[in-house]
C-alpha atoms as a PDB file:
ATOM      1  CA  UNK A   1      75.236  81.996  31.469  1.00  0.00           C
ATOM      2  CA  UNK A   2      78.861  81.905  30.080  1.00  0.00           C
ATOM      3  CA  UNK A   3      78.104  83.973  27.030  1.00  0.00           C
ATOM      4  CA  UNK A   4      76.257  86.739  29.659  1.00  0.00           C
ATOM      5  CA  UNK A   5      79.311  86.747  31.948  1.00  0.00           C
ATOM      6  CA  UNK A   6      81.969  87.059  28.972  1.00  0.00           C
ATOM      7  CA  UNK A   7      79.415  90.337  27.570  1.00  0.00           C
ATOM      8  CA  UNK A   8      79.898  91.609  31.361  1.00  0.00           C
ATOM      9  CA  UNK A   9      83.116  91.409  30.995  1.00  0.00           C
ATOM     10  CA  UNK A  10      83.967  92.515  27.689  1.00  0.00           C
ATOM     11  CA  UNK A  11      81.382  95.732  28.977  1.00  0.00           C
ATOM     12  CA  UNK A  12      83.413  96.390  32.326  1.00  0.00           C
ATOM     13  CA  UNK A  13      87.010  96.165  30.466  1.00  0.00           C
ATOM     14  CA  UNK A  14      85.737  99.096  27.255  1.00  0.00           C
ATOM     15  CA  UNK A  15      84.124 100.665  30.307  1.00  0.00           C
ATOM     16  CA  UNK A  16      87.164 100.782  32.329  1.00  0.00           C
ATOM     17  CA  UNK A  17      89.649 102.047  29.640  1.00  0.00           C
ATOM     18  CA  UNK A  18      87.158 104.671  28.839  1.00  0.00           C
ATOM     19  CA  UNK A  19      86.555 106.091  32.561  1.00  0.00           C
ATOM     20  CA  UNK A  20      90.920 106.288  32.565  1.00  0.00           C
ATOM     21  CA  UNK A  21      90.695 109.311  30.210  1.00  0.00           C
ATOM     22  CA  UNK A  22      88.003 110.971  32.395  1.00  0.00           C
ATOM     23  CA  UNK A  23      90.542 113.857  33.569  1.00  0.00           C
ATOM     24  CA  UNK A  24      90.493 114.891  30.005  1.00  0.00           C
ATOM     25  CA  UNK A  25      87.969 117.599  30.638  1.00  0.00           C
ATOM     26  CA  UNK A  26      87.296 118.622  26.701  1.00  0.00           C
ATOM     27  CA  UNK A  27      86.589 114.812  25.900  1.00  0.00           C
ATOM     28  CA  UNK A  28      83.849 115.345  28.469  1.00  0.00           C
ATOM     29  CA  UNK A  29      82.571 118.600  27.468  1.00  0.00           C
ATOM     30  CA  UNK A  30      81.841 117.161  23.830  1.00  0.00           C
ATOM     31  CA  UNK A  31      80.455 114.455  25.600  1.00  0.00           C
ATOM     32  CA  UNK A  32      77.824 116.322  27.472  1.00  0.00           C
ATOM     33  CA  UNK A  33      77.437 118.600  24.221  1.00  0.00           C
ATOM     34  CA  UNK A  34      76.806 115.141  22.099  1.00  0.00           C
ATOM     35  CA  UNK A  35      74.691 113.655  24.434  1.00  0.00           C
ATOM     36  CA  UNK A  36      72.537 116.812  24.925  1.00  0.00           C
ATOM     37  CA  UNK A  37      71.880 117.017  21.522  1.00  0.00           C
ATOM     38  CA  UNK A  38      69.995 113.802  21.264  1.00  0.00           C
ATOM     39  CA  UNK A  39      67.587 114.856  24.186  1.00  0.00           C
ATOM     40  CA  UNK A  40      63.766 114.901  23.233  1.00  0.00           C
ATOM     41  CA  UNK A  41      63.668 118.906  22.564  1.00  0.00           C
ATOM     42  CA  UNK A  42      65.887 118.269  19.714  1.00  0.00           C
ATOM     43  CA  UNK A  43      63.495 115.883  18.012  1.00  0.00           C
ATOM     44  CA  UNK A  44      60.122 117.835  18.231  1.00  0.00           C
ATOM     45  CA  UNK A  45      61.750 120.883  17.110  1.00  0.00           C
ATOM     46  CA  UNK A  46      62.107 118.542  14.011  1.00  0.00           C
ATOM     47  CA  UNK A  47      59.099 117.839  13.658  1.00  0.00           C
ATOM     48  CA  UNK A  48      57.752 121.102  13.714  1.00  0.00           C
ATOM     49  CA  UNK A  49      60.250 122.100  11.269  1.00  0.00           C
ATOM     50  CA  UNK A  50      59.208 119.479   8.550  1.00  0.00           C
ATOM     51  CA  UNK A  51      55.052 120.327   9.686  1.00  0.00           C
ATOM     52  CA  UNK A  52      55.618 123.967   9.296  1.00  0.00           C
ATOM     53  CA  UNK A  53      57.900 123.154   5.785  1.00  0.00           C
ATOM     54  CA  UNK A  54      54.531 120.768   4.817  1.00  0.00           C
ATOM     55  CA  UNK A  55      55.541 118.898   1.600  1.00  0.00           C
ATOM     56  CA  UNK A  56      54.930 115.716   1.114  1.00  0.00           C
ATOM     57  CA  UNK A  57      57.813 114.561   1.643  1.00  0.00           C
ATOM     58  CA  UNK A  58      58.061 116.312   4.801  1.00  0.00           C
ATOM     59  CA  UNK A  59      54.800 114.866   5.832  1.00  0.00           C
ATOM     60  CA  UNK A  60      56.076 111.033   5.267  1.00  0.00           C
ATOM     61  CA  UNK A  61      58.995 112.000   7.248  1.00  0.00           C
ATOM     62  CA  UNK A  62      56.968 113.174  10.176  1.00  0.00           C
ATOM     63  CA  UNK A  63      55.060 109.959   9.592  1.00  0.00           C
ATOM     64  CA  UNK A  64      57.608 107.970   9.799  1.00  0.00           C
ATOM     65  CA  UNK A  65      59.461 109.390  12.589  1.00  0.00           C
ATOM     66  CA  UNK A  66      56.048 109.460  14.632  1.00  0.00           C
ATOM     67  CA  UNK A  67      55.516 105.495  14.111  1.00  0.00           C
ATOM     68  CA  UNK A  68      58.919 104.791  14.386  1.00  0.00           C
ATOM     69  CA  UNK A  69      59.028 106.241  18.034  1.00  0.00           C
ATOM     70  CA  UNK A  70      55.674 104.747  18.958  1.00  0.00           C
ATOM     71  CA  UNK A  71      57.094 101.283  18.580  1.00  0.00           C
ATOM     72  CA  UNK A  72      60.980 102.647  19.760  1.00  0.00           C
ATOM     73  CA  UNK A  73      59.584 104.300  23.166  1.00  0.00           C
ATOM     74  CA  UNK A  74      57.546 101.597  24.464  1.00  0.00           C
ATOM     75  CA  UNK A  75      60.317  99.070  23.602  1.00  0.00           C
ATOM     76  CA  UNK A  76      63.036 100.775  25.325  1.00  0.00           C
ATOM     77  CA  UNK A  77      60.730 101.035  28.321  1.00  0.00           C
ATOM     78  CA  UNK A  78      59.988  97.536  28.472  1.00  0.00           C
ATOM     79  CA  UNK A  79      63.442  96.081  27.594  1.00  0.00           C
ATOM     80  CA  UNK A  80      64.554  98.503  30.246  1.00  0.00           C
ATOM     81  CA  UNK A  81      62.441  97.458  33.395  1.00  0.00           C
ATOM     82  CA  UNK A  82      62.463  93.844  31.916  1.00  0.00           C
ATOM     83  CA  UNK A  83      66.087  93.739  31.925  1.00  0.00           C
ATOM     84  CA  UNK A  84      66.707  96.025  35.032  1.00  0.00           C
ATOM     85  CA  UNK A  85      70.741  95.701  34.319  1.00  0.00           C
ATOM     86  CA  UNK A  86      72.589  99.067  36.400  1.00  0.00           C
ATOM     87  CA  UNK A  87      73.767 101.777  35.476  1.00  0.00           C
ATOM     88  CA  UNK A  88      77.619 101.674  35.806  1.00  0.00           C
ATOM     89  CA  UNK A  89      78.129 103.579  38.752  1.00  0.00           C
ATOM     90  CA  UNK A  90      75.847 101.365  40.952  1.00  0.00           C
ATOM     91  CA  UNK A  91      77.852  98.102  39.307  1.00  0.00           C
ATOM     92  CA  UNK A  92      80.777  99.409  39.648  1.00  0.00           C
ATOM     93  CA  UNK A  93      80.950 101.904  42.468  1.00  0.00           C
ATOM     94  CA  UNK A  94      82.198 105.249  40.367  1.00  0.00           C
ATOM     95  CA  UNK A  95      81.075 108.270  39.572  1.00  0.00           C
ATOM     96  CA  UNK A  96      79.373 109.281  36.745  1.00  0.00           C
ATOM     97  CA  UNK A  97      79.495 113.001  34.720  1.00  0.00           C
ATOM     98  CA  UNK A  98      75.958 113.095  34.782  1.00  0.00           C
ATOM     99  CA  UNK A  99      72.704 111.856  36.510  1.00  0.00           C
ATOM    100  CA  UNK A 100      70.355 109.755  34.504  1.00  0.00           C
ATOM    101  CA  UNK A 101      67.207 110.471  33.960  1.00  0.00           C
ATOM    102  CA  UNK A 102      66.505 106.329  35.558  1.00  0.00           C
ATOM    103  CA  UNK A 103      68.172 103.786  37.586  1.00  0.00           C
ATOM    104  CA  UNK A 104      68.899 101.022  34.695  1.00  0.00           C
ATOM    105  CA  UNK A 105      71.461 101.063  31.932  1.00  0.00           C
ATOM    106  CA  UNK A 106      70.501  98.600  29.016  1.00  0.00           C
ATOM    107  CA  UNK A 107      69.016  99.757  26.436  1.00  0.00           C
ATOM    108  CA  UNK A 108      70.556 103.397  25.905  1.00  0.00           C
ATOM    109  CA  UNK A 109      67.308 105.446  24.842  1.00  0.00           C
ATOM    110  CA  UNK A 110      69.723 108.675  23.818  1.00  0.00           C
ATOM    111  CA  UNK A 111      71.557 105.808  21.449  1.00  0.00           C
ATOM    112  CA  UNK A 112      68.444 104.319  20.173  1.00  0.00           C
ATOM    113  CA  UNK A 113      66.635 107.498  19.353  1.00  0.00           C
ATOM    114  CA  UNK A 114      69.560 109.138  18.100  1.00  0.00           C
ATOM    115  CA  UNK A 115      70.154 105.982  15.530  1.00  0.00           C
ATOM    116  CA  UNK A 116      66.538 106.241  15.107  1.00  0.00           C
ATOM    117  CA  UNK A 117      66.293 109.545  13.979  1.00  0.00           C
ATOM    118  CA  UNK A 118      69.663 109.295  11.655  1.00  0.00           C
ATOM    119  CA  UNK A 119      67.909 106.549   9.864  1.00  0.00           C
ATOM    120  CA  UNK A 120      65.192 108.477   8.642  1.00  0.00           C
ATOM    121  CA  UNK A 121      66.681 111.539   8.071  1.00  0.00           C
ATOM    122  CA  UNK A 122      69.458 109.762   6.388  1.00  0.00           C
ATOM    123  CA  UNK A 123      66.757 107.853   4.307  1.00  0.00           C
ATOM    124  CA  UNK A 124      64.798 110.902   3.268  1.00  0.00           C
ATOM    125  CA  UNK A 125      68.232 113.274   2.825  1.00  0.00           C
ATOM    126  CA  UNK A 126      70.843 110.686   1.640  1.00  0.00           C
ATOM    127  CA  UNK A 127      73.491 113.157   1.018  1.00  0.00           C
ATOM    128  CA  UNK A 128      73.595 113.326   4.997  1.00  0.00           C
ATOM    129  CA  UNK A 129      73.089 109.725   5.929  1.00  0.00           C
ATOM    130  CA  UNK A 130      77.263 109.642   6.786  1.00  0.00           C
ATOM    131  CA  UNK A 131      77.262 112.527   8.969  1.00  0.00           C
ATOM    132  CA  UNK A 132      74.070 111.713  10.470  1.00  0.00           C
ATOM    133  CA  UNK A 133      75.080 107.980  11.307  1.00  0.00           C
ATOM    134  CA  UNK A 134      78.533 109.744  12.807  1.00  0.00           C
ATOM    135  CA  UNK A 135      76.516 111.768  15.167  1.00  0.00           C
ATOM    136  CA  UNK A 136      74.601 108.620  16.084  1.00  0.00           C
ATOM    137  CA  UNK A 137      77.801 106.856  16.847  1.00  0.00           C
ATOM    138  CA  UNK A 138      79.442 109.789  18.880  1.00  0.00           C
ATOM    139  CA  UNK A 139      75.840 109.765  21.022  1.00  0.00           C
ATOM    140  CA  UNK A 140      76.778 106.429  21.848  1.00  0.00           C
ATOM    141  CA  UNK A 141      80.480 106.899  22.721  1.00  0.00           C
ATOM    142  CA  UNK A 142      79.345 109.974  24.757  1.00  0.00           C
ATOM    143  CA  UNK A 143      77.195 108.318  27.078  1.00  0.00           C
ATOM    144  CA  UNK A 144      79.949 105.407  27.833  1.00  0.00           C
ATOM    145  CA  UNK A 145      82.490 108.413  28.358  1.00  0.00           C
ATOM    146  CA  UNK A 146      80.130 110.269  30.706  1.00  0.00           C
ATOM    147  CA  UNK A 147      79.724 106.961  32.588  1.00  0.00           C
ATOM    148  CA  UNK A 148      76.089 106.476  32.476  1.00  0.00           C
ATOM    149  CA  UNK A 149      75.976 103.299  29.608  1.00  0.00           C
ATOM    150  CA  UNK A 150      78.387 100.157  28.785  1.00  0.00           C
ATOM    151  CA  UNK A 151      79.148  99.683  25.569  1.00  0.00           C
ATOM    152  CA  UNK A 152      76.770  96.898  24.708  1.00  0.00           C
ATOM    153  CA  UNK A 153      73.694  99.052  25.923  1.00  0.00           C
ATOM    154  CA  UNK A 154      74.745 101.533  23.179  1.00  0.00           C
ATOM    155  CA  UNK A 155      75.357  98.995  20.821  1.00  0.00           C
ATOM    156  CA  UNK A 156      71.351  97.817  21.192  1.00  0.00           C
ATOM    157  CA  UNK A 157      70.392 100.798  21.372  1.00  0.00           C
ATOM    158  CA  UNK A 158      71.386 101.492  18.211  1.00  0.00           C
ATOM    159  CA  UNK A 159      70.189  97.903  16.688  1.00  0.00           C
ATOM    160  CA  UNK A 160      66.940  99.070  18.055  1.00  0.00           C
ATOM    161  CA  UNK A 161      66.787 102.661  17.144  1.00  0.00           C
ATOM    162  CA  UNK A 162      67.851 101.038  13.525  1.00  0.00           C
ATOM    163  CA  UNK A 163      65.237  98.968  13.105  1.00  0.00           C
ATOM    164  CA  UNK A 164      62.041 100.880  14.938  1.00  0.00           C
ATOM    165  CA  UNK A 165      63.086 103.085  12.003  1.00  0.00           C
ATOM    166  CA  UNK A 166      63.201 100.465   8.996  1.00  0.00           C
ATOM    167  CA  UNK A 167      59.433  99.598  10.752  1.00  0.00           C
ATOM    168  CA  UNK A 168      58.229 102.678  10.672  1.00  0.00           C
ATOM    169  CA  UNK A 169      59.241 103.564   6.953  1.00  0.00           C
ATOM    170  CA  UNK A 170      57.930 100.179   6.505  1.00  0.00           C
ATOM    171  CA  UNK A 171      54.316 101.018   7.542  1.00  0.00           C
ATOM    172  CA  UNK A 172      54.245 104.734   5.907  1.00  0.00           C
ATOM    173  CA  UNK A 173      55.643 103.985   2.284  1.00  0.00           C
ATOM    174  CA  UNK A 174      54.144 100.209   2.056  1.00  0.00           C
END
């Protein structure tokens, strides 16, 4: 119970010295743009892109990305209504930039799907595996600075999204 209180902590402290450089209202704009970008659209106009480009390659990526997110969704669901840990502004009686799309905070989905998707692409497309685990990061940061996450729930977010990846590139090229 000591080890859960000193992650609380550690989370309300990050959380805190992020929400003090709310007022900086271009640090939230990126934010919202980030965070956006790792909504669901994003990711099936991906996948139609490598279906309509229909190379092998392109086909194993779609493969993997649809396994991956059959065993990432359900996961985050669970974890999340297992867990039922809330959202900072209910824990901590502030305002957020946003309204969630649910009531609890741990795991962050936009993190995990975001790290998720960098994987892969960054697997199949090395040359962008840097930018596209920077992306995955700033996802992260953005949903602590828009007041919706702690840190930690990014941070397993992105241990999940990480490894519902390895699985599904596991299953298609084994």
């Amino acid at each position: 119970m000591k080890l859960m209180q000193t992650i609380q902590n550690y989370d309300v402290s990050i959380f805190t010295w992020v929400m003090q450089r709310k007022s900086q209202k271009l640090l939230v704009r990126c934010a919202r743009g980030l965070s956006f970008t790792a909504n669901g659209p994003l990711y099936l106009l991906l996948a139609c892109v490598l279906f309509w480009l229909g190379g092998p390659d392109e086909m194993r990526l779609l493969a993997c990305m649809a396994l991956a997110l059959l065993i990432e969704r359900p996961l985050y669901v669970v974890i999340k209504n297992a867990c039922k840990r809330d959202r900072p502004p209910t824990a901590l009686n502030i305002k957020s930039f946003i309204i969630p799309s649910d009531r609890f905070s741990f795991p962050s989905g936009h993190t995990s799907a975001a790290f998720l998707m960098a994987t892969l692409w960054g697997w199949y497309w090395p040359v962008l595996l840097p930018t596209l685990l920077t992306w995955a990061v700033l996802v992260g940061m953005a949903r602590v600075i828009l007041g919706v996450h702690f840190p930690t729930d990014t941070l397993i977010g992105a241990l999940m999204g990480t490894c519902a990846a390895l699985a599904g590139m596991g299953m298609v090229l084994a």
